[in-house]
Protein backbone atom coordinates (compact mmCIF):
# COMPACT_ATOMS: atom_id res chain seq x y z
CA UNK A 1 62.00 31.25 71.14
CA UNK A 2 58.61 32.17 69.10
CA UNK A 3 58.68 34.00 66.09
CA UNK A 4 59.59 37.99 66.17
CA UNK A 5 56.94 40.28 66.02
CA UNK A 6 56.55 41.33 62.42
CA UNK A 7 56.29 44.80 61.49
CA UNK A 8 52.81 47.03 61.05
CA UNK A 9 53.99 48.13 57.72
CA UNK A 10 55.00 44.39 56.88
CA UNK A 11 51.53 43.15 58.00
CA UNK A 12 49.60 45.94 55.64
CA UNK A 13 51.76 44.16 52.57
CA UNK A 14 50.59 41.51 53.50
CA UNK A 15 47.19 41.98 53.78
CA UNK A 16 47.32 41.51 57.67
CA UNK A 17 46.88 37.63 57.25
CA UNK A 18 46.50 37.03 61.35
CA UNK A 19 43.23 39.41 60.85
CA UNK A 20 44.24 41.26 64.09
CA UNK A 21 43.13 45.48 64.34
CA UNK A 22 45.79 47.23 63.31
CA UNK A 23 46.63 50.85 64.04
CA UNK A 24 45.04 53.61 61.95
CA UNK A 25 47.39 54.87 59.47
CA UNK A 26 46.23 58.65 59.92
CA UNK A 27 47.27 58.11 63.67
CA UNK A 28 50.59 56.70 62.74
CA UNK A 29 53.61 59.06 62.75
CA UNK A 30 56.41 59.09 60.06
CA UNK A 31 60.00 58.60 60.77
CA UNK A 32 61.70 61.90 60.34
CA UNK A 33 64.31 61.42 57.85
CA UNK A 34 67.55 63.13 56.63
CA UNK A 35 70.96 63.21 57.57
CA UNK A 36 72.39 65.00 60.79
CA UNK A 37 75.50 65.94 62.04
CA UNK A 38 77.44 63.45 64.70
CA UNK A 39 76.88 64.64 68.01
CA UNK A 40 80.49 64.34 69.52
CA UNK A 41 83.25 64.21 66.84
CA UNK A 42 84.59 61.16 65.53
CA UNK A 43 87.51 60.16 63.59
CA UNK A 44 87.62 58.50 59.54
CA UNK A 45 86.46 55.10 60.26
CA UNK A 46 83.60 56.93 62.26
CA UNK A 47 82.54 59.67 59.93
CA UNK A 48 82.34 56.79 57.39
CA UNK A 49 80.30 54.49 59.25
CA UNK A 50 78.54 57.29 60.10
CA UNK A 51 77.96 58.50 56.24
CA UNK A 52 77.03 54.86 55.27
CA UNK A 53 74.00 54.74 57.84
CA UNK A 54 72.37 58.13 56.04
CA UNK A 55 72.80 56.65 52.46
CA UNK A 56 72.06 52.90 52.82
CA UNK A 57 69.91 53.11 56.14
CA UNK A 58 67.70 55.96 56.24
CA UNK A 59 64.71 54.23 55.52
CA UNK A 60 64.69 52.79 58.88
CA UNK A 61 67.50 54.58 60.98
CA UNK A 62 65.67 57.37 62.77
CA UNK A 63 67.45 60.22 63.01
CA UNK A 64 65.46 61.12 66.09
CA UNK A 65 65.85 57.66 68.16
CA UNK A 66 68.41 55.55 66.77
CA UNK A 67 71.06 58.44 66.53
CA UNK A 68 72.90 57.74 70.18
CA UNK A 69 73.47 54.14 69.50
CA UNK A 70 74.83 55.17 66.05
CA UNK A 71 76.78 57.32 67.98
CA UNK A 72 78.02 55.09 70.38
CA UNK A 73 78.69 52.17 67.90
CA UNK A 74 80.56 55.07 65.40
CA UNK A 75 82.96 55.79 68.05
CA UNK A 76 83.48 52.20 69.27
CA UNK A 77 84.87 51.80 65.49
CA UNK A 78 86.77 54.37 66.07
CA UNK A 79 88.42 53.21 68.96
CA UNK A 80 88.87 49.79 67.23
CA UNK A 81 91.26 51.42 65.05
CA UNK A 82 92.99 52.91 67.65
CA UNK A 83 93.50 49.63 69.40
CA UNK A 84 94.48 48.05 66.14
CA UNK A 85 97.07 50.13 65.20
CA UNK A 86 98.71 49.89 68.96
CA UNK A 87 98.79 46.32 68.50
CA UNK A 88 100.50 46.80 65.05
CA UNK A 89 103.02 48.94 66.69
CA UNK A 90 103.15 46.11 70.04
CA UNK A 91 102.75 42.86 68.82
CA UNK A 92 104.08 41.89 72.24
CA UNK A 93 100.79 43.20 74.06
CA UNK A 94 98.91 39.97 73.12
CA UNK A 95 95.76 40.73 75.52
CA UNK A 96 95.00 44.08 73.24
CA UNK A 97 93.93 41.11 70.74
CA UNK A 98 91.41 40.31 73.71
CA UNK A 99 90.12 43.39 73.82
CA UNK A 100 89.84 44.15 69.99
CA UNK A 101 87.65 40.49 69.88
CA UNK A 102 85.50 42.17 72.39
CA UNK A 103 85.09 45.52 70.66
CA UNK A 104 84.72 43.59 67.71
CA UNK A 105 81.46 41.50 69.12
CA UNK A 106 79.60 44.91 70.42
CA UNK A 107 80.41 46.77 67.27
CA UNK A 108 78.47 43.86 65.34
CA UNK A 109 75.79 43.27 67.93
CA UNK A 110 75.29 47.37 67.46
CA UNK A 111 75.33 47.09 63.76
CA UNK A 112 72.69 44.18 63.64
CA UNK A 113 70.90 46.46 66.41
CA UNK A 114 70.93 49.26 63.72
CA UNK A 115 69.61 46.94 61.34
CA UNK A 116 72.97 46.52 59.34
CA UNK A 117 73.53 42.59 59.10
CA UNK A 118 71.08 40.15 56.72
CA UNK A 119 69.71 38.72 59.64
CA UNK A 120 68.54 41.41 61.33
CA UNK A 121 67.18 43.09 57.79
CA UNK A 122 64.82 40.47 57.51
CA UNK A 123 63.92 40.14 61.07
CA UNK A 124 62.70 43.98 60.48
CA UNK A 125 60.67 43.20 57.13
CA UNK A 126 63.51 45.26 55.07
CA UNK A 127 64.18 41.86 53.37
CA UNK A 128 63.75 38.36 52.05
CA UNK A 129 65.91 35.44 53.04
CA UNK A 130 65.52 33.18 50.19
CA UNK A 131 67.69 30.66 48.85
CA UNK A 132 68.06 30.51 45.19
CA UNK A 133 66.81 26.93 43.65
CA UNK A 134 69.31 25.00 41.30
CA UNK A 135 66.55 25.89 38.23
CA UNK A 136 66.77 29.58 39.49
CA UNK A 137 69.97 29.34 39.60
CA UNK A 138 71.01 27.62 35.92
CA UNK A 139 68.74 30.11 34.44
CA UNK A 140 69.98 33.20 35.84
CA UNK A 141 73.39 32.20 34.55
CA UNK A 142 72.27 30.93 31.04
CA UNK A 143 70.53 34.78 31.33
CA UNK A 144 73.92 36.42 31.87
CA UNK A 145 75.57 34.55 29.37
């Protein structure tokens, strides 16, 4: 597959190295920020997934666009709680395991969708992927010590 598409606001910090016309920044329209209420209520694992979007990703979470898959993906983890406290209480129902794997993979494909694993952070210009170099490395700990 060919590279992702990087980012306008990645491009200006950049200095727009491909030289392509980018958008006018006066015509450009701000993500509206804050935190919101949940739509539909959700239980603790939700409200606190929930909470944890609005305080480490508002900078790029809209609150506007994103908010129904945050929904959705709040109240799967709910739901995954549920499940995994029936199988606690029914170890004998070994297909709920099944279904908690499955939960499981769409809760994480909705958190990386949300911009909420490394990967998908740097995919979105919110961060570096860099490995630190041995040198780096020895004199970072002779710094701590």
């Amino acid at each position: 597959m060919p590279n992702p598409p990087k980012p306008i606001e990645q491009k200006r910090m950049l200095g727009n190295p491909g030289k392509r016309a980018l958008p006018d920044e006066s015509k450009t329209i701000a993500l509206p920020t804050g935190k919101i209420d949940p739509i539909r209520p959700l239980k603790e694992p939700g409200l606190q997934l929930w909470e944890s979007v609005f305080t480490y990703g508002e900078i790029w979470v809209s609150n506007r666009t994103d908010i129904h898959l945050l929904q959705m993906t709040c109240e799967q983890l709910d739901r995954r709680e549920d499940l995994r406290e029936y199988v606690v209480q029914h170890p004998d129902e070994w297909h709920m395991f099944k279904q908690i794997n499955d939960l499981e993979r769409l809760i994480s494909s909705n958190l990386g969708l949300l911009g909420f694993t490394p990967a998908d952070r740097v995919r979105l210009g919110l961060a570096e992927a860099k490995k630190q170099s041995k040198l780096e490395e020895l004199l970072a700990k002779r710094e701590r010590y």
